[in-house]
N, C-alpha and C. Protein backbone atom coordinates (compact mmCIF):
# COMPACT_ATOMS: atom_id res chain seq x y z
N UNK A 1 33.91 -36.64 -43.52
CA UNK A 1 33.26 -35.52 -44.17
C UNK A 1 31.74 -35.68 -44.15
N UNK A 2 31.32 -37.12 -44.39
CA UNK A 2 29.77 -37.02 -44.70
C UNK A 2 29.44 -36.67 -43.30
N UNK A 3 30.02 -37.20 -42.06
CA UNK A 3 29.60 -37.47 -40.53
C UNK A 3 29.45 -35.93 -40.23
N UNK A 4 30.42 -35.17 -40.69
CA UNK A 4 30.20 -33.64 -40.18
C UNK A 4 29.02 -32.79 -41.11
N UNK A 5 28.88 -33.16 -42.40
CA UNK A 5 27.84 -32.32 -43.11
C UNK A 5 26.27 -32.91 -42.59
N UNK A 6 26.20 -34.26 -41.54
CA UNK A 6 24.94 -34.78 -40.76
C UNK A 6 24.71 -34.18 -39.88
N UNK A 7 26.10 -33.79 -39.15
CA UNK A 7 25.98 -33.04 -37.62
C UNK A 7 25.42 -31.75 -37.93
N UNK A 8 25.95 -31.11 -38.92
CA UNK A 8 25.89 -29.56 -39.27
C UNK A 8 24.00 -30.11 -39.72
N UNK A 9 23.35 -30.91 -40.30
CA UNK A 9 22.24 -30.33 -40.78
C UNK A 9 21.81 -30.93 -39.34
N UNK A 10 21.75 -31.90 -38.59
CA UNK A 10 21.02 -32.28 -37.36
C UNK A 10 20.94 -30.84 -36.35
N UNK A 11 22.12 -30.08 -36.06
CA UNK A 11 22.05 -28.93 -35.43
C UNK A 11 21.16 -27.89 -36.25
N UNK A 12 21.09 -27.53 -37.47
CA UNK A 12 20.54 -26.61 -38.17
C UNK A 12 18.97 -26.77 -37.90
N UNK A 13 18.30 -28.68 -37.74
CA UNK A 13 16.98 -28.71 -37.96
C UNK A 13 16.38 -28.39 -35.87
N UNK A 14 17.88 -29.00 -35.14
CA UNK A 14 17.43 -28.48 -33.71
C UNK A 14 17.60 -27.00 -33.04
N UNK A 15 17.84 -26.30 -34.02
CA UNK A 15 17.80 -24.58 -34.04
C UNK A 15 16.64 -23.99 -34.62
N UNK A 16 16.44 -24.32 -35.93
CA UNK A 16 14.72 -24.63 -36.59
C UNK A 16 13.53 -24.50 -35.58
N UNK A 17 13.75 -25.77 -34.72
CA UNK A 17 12.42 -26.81 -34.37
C UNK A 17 12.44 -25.26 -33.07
N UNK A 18 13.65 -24.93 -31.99
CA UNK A 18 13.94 -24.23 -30.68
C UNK A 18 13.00 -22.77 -31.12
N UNK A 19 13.28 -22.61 -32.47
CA UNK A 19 13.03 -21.14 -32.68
C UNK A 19 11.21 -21.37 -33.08
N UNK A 20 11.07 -22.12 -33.62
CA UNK A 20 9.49 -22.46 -33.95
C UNK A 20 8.61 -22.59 -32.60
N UNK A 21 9.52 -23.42 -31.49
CA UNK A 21 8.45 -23.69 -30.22
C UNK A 21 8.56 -22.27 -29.63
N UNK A 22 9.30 -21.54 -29.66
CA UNK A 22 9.33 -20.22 -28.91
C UNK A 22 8.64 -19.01 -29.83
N UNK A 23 8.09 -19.25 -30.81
CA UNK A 23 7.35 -18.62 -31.74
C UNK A 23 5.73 -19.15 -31.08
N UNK A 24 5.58 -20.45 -30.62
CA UNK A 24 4.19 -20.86 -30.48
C UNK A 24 3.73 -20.74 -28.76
N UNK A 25 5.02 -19.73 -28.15
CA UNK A 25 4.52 -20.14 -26.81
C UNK A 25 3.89 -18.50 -26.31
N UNK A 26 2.68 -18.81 -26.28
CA UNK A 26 1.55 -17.51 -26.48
C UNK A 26 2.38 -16.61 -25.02
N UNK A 27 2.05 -15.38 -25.44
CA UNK A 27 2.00 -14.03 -24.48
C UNK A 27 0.92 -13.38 -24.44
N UNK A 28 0.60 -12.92 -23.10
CA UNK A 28 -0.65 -11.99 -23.24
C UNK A 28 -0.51 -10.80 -22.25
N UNK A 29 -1.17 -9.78 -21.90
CA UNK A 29 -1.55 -8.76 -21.41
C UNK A 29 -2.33 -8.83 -19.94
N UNK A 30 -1.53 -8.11 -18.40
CA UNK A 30 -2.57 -8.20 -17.76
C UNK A 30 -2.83 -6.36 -17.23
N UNK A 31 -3.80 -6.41 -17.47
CA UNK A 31 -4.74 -4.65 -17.18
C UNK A 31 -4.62 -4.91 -15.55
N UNK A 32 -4.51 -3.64 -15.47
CA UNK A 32 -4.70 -4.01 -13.78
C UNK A 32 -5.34 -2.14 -13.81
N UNK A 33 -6.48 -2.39 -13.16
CA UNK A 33 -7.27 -1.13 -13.22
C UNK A 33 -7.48 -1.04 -11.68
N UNK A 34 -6.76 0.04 -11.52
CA UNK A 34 -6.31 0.60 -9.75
C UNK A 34 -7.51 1.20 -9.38
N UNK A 35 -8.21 1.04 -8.27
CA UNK A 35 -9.16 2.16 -8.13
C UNK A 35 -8.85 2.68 -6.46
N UNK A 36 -9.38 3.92 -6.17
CA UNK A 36 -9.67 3.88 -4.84
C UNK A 36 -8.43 5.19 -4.53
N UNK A 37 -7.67 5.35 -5.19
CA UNK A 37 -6.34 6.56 -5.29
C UNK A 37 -6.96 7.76 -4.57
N UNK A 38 -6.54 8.27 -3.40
CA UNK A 38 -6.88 8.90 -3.00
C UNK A 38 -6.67 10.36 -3.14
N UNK A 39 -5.66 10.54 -3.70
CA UNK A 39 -5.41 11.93 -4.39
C UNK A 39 -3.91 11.41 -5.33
N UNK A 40 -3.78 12.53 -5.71
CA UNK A 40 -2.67 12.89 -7.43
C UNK A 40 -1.76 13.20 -7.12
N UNK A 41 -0.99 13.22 -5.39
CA UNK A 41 0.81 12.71 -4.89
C UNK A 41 1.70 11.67 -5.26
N UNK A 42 2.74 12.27 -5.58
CA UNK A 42 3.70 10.77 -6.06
C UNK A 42 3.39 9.76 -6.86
N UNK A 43 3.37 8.74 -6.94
CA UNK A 43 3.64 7.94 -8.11
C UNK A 43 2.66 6.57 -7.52
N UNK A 44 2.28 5.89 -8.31
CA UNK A 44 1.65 4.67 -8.28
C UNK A 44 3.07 3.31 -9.05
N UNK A 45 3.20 2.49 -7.76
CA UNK A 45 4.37 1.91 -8.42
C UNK A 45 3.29 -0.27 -8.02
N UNK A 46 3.33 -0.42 -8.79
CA UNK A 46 2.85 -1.86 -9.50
C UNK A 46 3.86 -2.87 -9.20
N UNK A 47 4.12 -4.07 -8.63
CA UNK A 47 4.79 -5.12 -9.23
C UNK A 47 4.42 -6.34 -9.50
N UNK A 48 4.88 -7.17 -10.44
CA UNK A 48 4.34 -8.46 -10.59
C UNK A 48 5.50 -9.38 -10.37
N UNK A 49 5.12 -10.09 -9.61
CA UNK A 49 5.68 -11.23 -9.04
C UNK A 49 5.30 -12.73 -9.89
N UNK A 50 6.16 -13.46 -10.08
CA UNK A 50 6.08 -15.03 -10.52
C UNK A 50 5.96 -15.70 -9.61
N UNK A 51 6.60 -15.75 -8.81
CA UNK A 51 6.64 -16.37 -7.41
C UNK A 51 6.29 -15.65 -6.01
N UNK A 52 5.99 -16.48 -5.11
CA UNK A 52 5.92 -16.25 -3.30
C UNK A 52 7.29 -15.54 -2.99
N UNK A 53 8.17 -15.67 -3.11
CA UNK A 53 9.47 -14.92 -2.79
C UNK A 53 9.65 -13.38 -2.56
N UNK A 54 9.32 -12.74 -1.79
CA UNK A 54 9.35 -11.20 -2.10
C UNK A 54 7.97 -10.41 -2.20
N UNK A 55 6.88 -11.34 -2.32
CA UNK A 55 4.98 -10.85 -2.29
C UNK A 55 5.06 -10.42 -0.92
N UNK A 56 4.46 -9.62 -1.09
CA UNK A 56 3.92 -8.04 -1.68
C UNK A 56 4.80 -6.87 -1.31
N UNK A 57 6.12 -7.17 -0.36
CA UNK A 57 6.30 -6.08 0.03
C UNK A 57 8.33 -6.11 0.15
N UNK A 58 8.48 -6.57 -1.33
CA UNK A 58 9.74 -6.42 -1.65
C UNK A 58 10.11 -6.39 -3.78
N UNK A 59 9.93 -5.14 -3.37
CA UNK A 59 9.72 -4.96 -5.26
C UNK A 59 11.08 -5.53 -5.82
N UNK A 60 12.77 -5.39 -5.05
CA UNK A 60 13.26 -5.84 -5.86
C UNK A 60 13.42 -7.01 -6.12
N UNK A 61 12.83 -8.55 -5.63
CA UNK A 61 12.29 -9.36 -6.22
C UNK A 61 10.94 -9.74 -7.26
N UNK A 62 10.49 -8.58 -7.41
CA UNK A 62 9.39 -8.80 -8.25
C UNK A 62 10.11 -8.94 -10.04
N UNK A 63 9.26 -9.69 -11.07
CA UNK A 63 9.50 -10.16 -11.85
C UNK A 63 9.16 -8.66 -13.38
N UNK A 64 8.39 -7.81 -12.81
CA UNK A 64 8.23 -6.47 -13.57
C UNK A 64 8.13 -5.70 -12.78
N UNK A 65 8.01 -4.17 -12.71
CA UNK A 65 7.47 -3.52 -11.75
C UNK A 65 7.46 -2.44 -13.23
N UNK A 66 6.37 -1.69 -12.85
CA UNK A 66 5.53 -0.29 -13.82
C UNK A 66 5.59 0.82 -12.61
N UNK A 67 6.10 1.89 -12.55
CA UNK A 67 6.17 3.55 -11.91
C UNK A 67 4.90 4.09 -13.30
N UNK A 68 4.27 5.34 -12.46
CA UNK A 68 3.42 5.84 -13.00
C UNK A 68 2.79 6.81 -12.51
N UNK A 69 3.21 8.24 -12.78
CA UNK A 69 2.70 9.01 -12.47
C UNK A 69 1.28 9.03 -12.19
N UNK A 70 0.86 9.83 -11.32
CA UNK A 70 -0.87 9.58 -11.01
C UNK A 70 -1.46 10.91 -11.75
N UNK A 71 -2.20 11.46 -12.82
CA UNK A 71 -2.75 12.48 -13.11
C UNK A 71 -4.05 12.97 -12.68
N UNK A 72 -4.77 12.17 -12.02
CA UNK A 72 -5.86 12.56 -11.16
C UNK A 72 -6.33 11.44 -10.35
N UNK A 73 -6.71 11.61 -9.26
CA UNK A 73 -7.23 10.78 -8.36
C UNK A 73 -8.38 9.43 -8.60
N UNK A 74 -8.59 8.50 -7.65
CA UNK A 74 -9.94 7.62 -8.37
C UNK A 74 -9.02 6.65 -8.75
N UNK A 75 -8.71 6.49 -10.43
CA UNK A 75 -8.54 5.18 -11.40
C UNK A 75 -7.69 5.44 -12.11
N UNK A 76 -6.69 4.34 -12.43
CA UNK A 76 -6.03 4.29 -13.07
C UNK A 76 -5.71 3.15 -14.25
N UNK A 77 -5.13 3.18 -15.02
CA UNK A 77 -4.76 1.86 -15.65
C UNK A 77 -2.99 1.36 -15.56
N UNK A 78 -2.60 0.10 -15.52
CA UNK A 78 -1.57 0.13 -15.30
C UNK A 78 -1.51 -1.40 -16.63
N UNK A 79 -0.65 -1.45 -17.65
CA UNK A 79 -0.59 -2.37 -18.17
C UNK A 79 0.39 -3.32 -17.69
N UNK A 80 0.93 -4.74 -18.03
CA UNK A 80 1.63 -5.89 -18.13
C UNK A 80 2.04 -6.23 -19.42
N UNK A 81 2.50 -6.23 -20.39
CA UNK A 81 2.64 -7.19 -21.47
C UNK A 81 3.96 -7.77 -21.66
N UNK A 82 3.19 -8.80 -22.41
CA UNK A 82 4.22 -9.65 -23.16
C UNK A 82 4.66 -10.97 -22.36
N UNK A 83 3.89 -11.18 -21.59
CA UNK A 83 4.09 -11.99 -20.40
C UNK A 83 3.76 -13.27 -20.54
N UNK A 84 3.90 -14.08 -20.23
CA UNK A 84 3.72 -15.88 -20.91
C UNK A 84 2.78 -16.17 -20.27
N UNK A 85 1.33 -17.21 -20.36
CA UNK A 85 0.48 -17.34 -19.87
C UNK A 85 1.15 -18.33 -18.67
N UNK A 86 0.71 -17.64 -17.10
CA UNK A 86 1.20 -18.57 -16.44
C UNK A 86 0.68 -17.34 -15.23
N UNK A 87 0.54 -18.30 -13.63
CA UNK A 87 0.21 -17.49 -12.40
C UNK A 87 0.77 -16.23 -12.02
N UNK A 88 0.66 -15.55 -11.76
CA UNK A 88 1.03 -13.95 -11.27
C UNK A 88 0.44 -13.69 -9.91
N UNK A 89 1.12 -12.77 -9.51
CA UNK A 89 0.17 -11.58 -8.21
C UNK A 89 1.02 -10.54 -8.11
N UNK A 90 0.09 -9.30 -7.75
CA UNK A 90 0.45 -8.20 -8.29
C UNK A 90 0.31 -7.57 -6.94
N UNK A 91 1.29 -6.30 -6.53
CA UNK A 91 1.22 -5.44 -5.32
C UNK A 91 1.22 -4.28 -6.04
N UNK A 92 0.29 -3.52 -4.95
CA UNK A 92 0.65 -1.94 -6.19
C UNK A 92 0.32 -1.13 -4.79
N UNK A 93 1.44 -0.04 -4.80
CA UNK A 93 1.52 0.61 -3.97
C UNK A 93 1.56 2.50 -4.01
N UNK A 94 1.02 3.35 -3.53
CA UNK A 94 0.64 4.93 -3.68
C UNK A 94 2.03 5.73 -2.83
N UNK A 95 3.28 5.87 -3.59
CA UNK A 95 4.22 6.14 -3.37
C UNK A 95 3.89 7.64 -3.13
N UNK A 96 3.12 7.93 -2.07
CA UNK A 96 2.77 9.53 -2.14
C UNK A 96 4.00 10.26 -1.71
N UNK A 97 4.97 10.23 -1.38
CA UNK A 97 6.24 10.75 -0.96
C UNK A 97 7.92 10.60 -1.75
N UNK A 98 7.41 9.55 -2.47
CA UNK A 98 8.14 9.28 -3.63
C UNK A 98 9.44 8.84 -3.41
N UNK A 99 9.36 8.38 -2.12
CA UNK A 99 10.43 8.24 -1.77
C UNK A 99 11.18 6.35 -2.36
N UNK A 100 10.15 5.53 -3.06
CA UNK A 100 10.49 4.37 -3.54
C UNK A 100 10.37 3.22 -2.04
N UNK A 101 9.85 3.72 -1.22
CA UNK A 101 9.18 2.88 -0.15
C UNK A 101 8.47 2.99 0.33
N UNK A 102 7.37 1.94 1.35
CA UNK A 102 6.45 1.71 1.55
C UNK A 102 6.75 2.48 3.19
N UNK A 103 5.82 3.39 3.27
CA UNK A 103 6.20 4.07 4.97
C UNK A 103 5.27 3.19 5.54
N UNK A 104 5.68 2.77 6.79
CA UNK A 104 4.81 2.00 8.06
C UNK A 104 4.99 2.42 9.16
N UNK A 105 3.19 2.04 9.63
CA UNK A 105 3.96 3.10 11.08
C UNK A 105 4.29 1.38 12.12
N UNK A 106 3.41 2.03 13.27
CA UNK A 106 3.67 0.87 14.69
C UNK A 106 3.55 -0.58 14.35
N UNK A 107 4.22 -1.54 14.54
CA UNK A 107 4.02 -2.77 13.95
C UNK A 107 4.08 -3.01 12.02
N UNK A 108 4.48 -2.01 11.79
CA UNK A 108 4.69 -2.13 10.22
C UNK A 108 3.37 -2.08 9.20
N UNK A 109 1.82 -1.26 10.03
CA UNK A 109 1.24 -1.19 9.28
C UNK A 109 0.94 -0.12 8.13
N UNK A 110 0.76 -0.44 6.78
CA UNK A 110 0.94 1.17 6.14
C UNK A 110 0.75 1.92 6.24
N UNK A 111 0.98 3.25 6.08
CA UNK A 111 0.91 4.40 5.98
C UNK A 111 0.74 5.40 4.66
N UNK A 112 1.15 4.00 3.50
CA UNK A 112 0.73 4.94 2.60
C UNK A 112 -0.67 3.96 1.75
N UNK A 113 -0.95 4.19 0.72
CA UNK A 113 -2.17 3.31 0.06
C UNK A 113 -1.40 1.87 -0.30
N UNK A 114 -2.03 0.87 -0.66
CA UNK A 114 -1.44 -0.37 -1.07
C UNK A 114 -2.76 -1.59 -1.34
N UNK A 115 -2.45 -2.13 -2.42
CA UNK A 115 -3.58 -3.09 -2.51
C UNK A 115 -2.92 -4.36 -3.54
N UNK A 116 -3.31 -5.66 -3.48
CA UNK A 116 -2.39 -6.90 -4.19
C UNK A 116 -3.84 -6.69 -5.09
N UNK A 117 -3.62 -7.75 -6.16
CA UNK A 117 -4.61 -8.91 -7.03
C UNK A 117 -5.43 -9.31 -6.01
N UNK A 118 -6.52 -9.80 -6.38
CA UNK A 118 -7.85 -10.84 -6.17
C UNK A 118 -8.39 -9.63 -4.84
N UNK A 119 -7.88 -8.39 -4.30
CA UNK A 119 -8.13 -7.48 -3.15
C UNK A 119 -7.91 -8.52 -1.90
N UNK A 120 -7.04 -9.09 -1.77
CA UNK A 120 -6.89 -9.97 -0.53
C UNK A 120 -6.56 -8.91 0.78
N UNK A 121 -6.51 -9.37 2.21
CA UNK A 121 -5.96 -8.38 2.88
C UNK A 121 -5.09 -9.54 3.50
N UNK A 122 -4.12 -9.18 4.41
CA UNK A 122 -3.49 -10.20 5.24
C UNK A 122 -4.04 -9.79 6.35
N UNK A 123 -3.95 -11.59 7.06
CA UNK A 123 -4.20 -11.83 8.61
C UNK A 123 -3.38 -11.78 9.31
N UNK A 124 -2.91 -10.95 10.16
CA UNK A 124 -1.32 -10.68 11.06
C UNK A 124 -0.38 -10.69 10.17
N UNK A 125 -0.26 -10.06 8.88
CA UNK A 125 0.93 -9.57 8.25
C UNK A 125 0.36 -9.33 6.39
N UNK A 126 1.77 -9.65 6.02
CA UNK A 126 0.97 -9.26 4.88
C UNK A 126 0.53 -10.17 3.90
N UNK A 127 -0.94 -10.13 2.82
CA UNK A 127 -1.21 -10.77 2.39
C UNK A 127 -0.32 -12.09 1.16
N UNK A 128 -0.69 -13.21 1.46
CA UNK A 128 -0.33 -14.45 1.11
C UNK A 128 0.27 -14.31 -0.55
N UNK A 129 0.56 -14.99 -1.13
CA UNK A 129 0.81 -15.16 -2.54
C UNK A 129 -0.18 -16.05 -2.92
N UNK A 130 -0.24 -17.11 -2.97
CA UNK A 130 -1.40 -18.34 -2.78
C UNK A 130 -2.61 -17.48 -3.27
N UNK A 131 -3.59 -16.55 -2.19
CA UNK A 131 -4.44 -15.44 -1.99
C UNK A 131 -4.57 -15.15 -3.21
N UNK A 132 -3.09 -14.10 -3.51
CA UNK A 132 -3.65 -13.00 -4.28
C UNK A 132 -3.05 -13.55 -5.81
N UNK A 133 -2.61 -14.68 -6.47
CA UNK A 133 -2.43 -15.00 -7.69
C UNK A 133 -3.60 -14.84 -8.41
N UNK A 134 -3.12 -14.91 -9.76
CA UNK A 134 -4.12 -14.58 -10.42
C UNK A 134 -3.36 -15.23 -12.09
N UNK A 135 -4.19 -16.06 -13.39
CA UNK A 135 -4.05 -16.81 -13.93
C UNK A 135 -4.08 -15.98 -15.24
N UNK A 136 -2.99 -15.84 -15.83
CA UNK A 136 -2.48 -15.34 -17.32
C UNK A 136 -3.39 -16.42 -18.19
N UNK A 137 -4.08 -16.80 -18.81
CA UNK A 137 -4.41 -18.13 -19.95
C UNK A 137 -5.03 -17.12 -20.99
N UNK A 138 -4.96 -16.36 -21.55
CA UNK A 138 -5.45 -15.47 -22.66
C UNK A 138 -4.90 -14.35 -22.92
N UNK A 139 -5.01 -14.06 -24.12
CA UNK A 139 -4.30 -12.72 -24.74
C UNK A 139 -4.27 -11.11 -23.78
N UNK A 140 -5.54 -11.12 -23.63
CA UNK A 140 -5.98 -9.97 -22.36
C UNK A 140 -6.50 -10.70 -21.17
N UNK A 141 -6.09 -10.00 -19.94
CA UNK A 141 -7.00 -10.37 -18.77
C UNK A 141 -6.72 -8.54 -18.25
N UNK A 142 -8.26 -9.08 -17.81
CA UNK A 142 -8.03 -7.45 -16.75
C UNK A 142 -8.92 -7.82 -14.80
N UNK A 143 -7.94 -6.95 -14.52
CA UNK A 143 -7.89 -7.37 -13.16
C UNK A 143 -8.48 -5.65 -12.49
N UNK A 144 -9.18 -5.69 -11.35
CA UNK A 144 -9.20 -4.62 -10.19
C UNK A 144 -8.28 -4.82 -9.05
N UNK A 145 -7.52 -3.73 -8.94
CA UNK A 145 -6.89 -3.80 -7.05
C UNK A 145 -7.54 -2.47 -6.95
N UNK A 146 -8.18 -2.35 -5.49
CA UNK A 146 -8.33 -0.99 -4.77
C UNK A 146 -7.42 -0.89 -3.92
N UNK A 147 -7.00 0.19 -3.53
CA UNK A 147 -6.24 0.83 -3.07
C UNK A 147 -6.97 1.02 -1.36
N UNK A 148 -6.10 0.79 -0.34
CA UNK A 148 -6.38 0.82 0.88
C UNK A 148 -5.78 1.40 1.45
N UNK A 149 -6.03 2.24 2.23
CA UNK A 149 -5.16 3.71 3.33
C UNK A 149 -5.55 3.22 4.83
């Protein structure tokens, strides 16, 4: 009896301690302020990636992805939250056809707008992960991608 009312409080104080460290493990916000939109067709679709796996040009591995109507051309804002401080890179692409893919023409170059984090471009394909990460360590970060046609 005593051995089980030890176990029961030893589990109670390692449920305690699990829920306290996940209370102290900070989240923050990343802005990602689009510029360069060339007109107010289709949708502006964002993803953020954790990893190299799927950068830049496979959203359903990305780790969030934000859709967003475009209401006028130029700039936009696109938020992130709640996200644990830790590396990211972001693809954001001008779904002017709405069709939920990236059109390419000869050799697979775009056709519609598209731009990652840090504005990297790729050299014979598409830009790196490495490149275009970018470092969560604070409550807010705000980032620029322009948009390239």
């Amino acid at each position: 009896m005593r051995y089980c009312i030890y176990t029961i409080i030893f589990l109670l104080l390692i449920n305690i301690t699990a829920f306290s460290q996940d209370a102290i493990i900070e989240k923050g916000t990343i802005s990602v302020i689009i510029e360069n939109i060339k007109n107010n067709k289709g949708q502006i679709r964002a993803c953020l990636f954790k990893k190299k796996e799927g950068f830049p040009d496979k959203p359903e591995k990305a780790y969030k992805i934000i859709k967003k109507d475009i209401s006028k051309k130029n700039n936009m804002i696109i938020e992130f939250n709640g996200l644990y401080y830790q590396e990211y890179a972001i693809a954001v692409l001008h779904d002017e056809d709405g069709n939920n893919k990236m059109k390419t023409g000869i050799f697979g170059i775009p056709k519609e707008g598209c731009g990652v984090s840090n504005n990297v471009k790729g050299q014979f394909g598409p830009p790196k992960f490495k490149d275009a990460k970018i470092k969560l360590n604070s409550k807010n970060i705000s980032i620029k991608i322009r948009m390239n046609y």
